[in-house]
PDB file of N, CA and C in Angstrom:
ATOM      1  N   UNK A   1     -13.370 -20.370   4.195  1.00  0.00           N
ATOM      2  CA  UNK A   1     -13.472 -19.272   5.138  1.00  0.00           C
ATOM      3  C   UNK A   1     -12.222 -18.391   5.020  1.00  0.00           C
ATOM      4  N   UNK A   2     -10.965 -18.874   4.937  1.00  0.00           N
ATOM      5  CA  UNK A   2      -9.753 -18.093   5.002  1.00  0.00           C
ATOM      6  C   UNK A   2      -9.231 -18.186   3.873  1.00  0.00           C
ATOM      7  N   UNK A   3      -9.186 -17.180   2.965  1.00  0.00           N
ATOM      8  CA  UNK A   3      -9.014 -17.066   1.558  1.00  0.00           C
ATOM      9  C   UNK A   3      -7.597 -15.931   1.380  1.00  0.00           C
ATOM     10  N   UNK A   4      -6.880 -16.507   0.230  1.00  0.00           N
ATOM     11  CA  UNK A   4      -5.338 -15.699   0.174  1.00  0.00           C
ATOM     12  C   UNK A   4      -5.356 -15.420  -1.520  1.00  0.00           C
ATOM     13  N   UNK A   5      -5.508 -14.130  -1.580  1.00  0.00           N
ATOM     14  CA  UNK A   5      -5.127 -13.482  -2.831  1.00  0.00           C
ATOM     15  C   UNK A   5      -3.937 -12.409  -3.248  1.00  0.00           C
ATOM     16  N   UNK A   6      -4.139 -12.165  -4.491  1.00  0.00           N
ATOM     17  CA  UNK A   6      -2.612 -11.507  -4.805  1.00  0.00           C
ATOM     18  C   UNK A   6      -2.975 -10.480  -5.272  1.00  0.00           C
ATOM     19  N   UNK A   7      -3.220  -8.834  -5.133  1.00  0.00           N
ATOM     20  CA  UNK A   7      -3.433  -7.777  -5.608  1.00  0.00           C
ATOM     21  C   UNK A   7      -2.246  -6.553  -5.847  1.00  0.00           C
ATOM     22  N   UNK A   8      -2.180  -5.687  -6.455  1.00  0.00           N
ATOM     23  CA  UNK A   8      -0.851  -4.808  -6.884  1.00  0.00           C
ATOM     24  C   UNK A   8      -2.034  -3.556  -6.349  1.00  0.00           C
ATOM     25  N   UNK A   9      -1.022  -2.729  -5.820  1.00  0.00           N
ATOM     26  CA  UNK A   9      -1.356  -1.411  -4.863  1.00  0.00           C
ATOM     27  C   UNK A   9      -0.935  -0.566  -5.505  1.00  0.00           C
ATOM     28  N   UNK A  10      -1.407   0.826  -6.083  1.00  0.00           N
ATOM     29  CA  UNK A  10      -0.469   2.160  -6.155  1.00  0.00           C
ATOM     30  C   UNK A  10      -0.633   3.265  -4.803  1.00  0.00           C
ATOM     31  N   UNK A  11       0.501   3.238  -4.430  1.00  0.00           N
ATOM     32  CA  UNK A  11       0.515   3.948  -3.370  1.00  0.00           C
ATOM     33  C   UNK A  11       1.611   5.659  -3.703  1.00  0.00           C
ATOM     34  N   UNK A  12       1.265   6.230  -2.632  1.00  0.00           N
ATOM     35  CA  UNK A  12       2.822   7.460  -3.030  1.00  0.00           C
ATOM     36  C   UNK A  12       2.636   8.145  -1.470  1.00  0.00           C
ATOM     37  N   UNK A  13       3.544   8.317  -1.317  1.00  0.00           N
ATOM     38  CA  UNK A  13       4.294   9.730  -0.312  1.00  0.00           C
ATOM     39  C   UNK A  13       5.119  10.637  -0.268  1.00  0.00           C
ATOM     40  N   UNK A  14       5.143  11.392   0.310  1.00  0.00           N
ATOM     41  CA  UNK A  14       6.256  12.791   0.339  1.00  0.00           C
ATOM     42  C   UNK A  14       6.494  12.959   1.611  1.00  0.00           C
ATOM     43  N   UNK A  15       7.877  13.070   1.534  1.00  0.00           N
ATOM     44  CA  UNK A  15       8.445  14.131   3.266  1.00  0.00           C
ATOM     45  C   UNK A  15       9.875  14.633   2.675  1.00  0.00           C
ATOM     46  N   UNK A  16      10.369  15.099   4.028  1.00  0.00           N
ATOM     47  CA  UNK A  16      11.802  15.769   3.582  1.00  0.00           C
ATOM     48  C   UNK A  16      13.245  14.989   3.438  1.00  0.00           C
ATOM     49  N   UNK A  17      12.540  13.514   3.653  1.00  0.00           N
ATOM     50  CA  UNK A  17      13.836  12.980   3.498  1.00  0.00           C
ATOM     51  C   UNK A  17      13.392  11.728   2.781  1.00  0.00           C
ATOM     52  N   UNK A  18      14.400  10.800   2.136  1.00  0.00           N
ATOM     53  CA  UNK A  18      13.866   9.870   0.927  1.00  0.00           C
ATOM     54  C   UNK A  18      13.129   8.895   1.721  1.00  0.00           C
ATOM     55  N   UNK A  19      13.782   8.257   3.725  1.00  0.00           N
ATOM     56  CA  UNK A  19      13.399   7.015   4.256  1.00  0.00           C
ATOM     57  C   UNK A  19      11.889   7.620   4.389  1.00  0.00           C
ATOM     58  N   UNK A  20      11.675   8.827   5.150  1.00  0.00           N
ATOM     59  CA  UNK A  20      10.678   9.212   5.458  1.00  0.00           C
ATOM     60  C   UNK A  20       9.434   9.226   4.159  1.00  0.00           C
ATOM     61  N   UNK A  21       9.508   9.415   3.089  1.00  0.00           N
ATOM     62  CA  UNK A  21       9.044   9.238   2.080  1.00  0.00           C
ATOM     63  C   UNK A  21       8.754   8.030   1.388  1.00  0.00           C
ATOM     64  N   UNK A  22       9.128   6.778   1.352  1.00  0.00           N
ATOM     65  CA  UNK A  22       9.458   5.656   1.508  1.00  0.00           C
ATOM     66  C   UNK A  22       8.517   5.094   2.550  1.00  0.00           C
ATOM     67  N   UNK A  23       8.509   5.076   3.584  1.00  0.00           N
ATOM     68  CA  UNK A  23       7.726   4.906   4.844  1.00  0.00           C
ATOM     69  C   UNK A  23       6.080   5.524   4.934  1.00  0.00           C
ATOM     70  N   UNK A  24       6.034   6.659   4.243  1.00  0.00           N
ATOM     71  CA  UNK A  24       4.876   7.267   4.259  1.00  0.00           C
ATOM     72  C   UNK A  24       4.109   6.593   3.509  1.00  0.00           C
ATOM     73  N   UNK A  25       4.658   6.185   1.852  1.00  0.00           N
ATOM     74  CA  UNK A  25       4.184   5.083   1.102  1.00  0.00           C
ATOM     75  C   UNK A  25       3.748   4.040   1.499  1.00  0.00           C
ATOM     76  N   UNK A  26       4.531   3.397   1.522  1.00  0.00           N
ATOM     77  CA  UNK A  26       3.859   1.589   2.898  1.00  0.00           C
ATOM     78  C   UNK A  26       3.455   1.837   3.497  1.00  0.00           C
ATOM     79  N   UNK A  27       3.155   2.523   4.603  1.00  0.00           N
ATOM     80  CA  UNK A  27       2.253   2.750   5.509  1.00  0.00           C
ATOM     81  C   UNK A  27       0.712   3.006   5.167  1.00  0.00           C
ATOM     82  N   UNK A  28       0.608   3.545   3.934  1.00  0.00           N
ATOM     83  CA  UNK A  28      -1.037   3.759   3.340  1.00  0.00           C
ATOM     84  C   UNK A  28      -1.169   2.476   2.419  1.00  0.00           C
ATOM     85  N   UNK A  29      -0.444   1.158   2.643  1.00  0.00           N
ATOM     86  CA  UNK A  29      -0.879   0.294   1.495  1.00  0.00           C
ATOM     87  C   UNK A  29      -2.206  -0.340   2.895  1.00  0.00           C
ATOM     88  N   UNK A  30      -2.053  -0.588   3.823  1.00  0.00           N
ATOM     89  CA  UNK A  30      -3.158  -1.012   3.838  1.00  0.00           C
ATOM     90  C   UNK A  30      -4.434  -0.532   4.322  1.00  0.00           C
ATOM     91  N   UNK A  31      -4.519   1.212   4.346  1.00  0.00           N
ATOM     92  CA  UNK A  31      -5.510   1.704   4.195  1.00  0.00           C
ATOM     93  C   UNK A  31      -6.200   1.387   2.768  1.00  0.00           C
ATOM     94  N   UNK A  32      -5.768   1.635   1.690  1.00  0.00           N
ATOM     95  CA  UNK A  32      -5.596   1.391   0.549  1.00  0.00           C
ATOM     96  C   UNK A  32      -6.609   0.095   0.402  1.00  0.00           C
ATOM     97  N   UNK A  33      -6.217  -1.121   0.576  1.00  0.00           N
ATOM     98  CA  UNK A  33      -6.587  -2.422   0.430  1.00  0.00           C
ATOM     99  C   UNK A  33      -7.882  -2.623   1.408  1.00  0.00           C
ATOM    100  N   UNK A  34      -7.800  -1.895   2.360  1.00  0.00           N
ATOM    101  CA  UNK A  34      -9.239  -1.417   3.013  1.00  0.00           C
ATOM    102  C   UNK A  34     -10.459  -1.105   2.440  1.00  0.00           C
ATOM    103  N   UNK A  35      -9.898   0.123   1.683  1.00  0.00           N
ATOM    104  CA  UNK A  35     -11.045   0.910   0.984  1.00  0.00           C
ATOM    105  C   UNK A  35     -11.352   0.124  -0.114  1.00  0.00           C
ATOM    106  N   UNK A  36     -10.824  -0.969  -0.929  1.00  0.00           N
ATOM    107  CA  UNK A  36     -10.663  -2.242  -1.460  1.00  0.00           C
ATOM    108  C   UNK A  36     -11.853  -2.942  -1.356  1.00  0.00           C
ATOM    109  N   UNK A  37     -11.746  -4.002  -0.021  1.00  0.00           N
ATOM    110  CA  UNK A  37     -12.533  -4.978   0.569  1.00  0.00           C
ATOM    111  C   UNK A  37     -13.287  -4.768   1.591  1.00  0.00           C
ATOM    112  N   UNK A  38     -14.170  -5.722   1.820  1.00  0.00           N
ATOM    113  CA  UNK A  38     -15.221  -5.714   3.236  1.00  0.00           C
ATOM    114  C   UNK A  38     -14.964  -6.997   4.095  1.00  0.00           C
ATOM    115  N   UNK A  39     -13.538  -7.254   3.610  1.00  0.00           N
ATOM    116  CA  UNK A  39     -13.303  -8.227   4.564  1.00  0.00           C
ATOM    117  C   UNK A  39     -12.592  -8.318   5.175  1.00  0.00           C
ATOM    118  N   UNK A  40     -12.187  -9.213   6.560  1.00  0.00           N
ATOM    119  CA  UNK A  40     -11.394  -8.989   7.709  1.00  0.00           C
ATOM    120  C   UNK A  40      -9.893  -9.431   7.328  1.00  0.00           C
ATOM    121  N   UNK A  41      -9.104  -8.778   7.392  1.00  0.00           N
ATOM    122  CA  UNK A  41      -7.787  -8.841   6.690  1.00  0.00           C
ATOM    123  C   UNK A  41      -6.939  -9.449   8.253  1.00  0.00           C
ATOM    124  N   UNK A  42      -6.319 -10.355   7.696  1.00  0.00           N
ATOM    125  CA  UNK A  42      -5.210 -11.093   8.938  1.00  0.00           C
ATOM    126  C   UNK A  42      -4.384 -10.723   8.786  1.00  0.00           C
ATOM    127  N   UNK A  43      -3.217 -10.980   6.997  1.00  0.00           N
ATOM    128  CA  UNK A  43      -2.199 -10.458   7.206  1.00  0.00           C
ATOM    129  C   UNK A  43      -1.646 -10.053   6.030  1.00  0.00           C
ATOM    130  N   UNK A  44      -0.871  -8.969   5.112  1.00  0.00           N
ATOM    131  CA  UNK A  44      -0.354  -8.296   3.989  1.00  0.00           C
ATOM    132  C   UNK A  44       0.750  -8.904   3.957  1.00  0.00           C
ATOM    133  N   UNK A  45       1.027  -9.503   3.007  1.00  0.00           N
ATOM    134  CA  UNK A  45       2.868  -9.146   2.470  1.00  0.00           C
ATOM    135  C   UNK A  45       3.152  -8.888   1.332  1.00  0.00           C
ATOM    136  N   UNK A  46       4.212  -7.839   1.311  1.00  0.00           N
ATOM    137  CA  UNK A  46       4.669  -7.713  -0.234  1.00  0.00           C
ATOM    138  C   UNK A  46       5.045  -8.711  -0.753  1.00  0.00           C
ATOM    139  N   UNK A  47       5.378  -8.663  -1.706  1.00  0.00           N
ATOM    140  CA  UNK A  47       5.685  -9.750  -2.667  1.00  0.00           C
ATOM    141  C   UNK A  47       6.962  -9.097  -3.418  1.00  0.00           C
ATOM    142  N   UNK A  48       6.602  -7.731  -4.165  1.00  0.00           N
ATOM    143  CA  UNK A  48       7.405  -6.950  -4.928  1.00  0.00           C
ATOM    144  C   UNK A  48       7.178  -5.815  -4.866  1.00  0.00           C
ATOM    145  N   UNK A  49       7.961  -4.923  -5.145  1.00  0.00           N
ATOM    146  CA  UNK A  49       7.897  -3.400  -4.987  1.00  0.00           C
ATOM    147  C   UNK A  49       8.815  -2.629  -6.267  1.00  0.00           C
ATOM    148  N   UNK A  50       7.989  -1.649  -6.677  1.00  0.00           N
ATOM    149  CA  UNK A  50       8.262  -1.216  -7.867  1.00  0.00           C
ATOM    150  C   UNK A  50       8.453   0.310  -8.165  1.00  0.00           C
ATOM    151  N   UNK A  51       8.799   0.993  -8.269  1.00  0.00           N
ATOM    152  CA  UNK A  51       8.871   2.189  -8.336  1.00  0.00           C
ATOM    153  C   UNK A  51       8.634   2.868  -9.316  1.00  0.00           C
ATOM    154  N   UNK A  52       7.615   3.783  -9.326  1.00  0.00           N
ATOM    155  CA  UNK A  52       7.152   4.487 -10.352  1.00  0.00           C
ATOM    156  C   UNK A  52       7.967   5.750 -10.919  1.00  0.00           C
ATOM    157  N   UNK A  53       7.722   6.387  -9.631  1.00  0.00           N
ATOM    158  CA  UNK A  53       8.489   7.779  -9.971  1.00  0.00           C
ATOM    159  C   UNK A  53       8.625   8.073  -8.293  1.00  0.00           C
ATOM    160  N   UNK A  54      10.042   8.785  -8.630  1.00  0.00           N
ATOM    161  CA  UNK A  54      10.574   9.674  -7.686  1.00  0.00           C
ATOM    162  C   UNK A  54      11.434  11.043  -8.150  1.00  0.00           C
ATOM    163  N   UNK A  55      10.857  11.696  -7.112  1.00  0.00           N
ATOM    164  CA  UNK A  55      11.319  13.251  -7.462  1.00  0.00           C
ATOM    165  C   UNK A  55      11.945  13.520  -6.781  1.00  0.00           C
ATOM    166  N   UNK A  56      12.626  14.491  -6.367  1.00  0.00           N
ATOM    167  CA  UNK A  56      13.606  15.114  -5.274  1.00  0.00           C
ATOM    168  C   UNK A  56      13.231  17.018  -6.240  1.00  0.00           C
ATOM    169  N   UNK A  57      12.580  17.934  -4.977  1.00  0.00           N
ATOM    170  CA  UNK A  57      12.418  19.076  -5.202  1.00  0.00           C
ATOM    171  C   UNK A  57      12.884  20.023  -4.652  1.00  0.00           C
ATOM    172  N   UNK A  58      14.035  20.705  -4.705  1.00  0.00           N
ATOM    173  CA  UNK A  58      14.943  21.995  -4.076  1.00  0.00           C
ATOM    174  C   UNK A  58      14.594  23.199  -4.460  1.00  0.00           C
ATOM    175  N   UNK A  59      14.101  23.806  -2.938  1.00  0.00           N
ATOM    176  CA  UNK A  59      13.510  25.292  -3.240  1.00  0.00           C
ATOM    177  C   UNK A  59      14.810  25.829  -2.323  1.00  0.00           C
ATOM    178  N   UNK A  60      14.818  27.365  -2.530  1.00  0.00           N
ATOM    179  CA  UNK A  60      15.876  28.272  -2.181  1.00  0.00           C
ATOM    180  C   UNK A  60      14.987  29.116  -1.053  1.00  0.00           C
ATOM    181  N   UNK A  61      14.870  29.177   0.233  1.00  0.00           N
ATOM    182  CA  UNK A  61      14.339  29.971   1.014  1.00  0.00           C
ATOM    183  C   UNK A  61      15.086  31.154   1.171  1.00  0.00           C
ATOM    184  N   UNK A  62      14.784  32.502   1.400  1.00  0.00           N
ATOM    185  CA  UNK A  62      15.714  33.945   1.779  1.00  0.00           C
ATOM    186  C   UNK A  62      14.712  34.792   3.158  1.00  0.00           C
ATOM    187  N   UNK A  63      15.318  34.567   3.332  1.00  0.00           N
ATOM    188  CA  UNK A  63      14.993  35.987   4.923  1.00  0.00           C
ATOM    189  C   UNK A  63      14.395  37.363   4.313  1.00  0.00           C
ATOM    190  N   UNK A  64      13.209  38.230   4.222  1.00  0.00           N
ATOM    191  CA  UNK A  64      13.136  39.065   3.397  1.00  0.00           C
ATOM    192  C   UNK A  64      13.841  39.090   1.856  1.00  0.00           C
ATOM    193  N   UNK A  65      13.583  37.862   1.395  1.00  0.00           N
ATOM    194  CA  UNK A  65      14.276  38.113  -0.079  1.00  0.00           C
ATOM    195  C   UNK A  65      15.254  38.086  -0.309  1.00  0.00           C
ATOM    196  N   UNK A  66      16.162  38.571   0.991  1.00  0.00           N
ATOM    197  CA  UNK A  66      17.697  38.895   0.767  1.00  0.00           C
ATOM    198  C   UNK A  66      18.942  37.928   1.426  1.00  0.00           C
ATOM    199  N   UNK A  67      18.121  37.770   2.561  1.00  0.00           N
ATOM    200  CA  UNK A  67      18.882  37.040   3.779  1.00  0.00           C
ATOM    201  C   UNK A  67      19.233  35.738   3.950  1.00  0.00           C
ATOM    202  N   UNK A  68      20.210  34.979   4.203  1.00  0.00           N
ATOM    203  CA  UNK A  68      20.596  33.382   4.845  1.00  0.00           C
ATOM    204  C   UNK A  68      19.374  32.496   3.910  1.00  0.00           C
ATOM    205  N   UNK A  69      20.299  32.786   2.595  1.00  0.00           N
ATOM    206  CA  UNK A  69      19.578  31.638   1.967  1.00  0.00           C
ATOM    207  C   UNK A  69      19.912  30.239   2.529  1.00  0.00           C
ATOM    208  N   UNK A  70      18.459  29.488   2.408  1.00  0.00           N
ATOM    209  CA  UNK A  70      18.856  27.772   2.592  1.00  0.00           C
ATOM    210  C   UNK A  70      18.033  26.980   2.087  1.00  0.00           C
ATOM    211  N   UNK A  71      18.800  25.599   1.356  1.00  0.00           N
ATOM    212  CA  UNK A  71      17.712  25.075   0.644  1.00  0.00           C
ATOM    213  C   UNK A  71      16.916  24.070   1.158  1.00  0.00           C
ATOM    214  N   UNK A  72      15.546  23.979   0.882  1.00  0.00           N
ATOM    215  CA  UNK A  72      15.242  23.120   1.150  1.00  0.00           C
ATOM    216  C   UNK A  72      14.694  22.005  -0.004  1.00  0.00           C
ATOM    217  N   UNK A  73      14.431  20.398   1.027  1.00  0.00           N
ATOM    218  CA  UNK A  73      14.290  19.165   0.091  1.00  0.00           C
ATOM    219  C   UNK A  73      13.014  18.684   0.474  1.00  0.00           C
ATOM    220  N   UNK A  74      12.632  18.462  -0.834  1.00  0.00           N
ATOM    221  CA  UNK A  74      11.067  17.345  -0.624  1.00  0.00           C
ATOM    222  C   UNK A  74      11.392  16.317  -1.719  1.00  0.00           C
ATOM    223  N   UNK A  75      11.038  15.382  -0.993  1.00  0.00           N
ATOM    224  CA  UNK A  75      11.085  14.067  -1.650  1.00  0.00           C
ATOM    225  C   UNK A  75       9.924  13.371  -1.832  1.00  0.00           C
ATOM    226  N   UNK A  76       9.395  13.082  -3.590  1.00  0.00           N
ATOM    227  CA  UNK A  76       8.389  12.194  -3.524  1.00  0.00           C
ATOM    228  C   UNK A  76       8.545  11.188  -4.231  1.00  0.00           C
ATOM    229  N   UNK A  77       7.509  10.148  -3.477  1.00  0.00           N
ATOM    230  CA  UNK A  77       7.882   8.926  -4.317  1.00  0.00           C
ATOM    231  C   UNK A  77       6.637   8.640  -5.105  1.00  0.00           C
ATOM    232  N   UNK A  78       5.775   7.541  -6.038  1.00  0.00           N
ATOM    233  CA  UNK A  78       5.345   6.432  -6.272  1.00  0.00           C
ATOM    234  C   UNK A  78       5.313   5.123  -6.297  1.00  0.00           C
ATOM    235  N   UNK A  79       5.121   4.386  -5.371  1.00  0.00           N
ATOM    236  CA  UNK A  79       5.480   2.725  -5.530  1.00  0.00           C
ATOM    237  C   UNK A  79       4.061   1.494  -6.024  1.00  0.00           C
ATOM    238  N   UNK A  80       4.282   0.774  -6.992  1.00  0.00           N
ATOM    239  CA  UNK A  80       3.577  -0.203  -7.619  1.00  0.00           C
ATOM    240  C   UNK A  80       4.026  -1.458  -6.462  1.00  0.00           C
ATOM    241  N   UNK A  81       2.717  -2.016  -5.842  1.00  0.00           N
ATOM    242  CA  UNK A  81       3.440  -2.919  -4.497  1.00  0.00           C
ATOM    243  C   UNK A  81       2.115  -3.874  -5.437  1.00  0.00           C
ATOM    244  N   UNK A  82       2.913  -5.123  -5.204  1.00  0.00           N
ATOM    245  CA  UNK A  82       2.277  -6.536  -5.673  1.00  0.00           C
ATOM    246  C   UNK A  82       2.091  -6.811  -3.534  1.00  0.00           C
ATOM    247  N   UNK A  83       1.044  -7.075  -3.675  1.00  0.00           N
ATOM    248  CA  UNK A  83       0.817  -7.662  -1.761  1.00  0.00           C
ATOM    249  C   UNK A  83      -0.124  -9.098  -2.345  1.00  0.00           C
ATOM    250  N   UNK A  84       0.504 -10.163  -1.056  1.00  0.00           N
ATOM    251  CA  UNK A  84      -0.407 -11.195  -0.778  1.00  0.00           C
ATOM    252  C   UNK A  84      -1.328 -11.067   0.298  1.00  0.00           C
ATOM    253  N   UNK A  85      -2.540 -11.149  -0.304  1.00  0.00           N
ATOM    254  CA  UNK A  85      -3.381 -10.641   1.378  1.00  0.00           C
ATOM    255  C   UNK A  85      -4.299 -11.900   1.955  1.00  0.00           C
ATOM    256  N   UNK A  86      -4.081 -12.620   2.955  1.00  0.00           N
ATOM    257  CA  UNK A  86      -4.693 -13.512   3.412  1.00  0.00           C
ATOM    258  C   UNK A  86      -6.132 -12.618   4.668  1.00  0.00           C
ATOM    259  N   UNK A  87      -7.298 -13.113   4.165  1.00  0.00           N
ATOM    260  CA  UNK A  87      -8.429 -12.755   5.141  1.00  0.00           C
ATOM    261  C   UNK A  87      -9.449 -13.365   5.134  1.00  0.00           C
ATOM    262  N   UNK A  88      -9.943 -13.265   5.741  1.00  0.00           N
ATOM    263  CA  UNK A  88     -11.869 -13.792   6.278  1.00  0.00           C
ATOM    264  C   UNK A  88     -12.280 -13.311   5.500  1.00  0.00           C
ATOM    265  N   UNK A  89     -13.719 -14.308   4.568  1.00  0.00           N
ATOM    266  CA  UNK A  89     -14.951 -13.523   4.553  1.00  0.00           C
ATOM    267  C   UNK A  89     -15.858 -13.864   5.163  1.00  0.00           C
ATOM    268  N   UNK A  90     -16.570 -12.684   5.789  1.00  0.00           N
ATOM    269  CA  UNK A  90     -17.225 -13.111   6.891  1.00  0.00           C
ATOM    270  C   UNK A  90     -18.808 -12.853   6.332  1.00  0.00           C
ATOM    271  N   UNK A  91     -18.939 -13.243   5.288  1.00  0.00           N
ATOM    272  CA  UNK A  91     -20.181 -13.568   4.157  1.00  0.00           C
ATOM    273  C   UNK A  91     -20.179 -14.939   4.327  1.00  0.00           C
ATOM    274  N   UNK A  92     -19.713 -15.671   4.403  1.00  0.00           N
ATOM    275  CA  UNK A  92     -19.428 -17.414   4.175  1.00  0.00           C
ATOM    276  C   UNK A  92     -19.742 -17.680   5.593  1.00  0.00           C
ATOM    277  N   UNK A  93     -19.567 -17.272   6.488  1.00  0.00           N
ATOM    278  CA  UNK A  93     -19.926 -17.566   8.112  1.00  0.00           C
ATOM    279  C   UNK A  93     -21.491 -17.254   8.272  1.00  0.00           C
ATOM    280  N   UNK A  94     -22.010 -18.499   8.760  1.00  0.00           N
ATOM    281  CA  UNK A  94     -23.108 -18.637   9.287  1.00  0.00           C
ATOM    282  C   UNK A  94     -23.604 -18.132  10.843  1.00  0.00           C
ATOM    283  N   UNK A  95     -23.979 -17.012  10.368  1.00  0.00           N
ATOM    284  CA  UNK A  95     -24.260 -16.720  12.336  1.00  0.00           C
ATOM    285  C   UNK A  95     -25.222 -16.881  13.209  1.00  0.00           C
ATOM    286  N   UNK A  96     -25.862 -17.313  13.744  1.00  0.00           N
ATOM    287  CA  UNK A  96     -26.463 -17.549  14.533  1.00  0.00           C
ATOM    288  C   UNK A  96     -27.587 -17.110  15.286  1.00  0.00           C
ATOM    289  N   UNK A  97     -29.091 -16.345  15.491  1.00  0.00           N
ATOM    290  CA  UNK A  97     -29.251 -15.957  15.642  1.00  0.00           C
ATOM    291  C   UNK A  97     -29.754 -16.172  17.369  1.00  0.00           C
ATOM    292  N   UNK A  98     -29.650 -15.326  18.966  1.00  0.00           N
ATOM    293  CA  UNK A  98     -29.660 -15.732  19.909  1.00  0.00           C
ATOM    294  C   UNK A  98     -30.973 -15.029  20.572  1.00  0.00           C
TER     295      UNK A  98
END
């Protein structure tokens, strides 16, 4: 009934700062592993984390073209995540009919 496997995730995010970018990543691994399986997931853990690619992108903003330049930062990542995922299948459960 309670079955534990080992799957590798590609995930990625972007924001303006590297944690925030970082965070955006993990946070979609287990949508990710969702769209995956049809089964009831208890609990994820990484295992390892890997990094694919990261960018850091600086644009030059101007006020009409001319004015109070300032730059701005976007940060993106890619991460290769090895997860252990322990869950139900709830195919193997016999239910009952009332």
């Amino acid at each position: 009934m309670k079955e534990s496997i080992t799957t590798t995730v590609t995930v990625s995010g972007k924001s303006n700062t590297k944690q925030k970018a970082f965070a955006a990543a993990l946070s979609s691994v287990q949508g990710q592993i969702l769209r995956e399986t049809d089964k009831v997931l208890l609990r994820i853990e990484p295992e390892d984390v890997r990094v694919i690619r990261a960018e850091e992108k600086i644009t030059t903003e101007k006020f009409l073209f001319f004015f109070l330049p300032r730059k701005k930062k976007e940060y993106s990542v890619t991460l290769e995540i090895t997860v252990s995922v322990t869950s139900i299948d709830t195919d193997k459960i016999d239910f009952k009919s009332v």
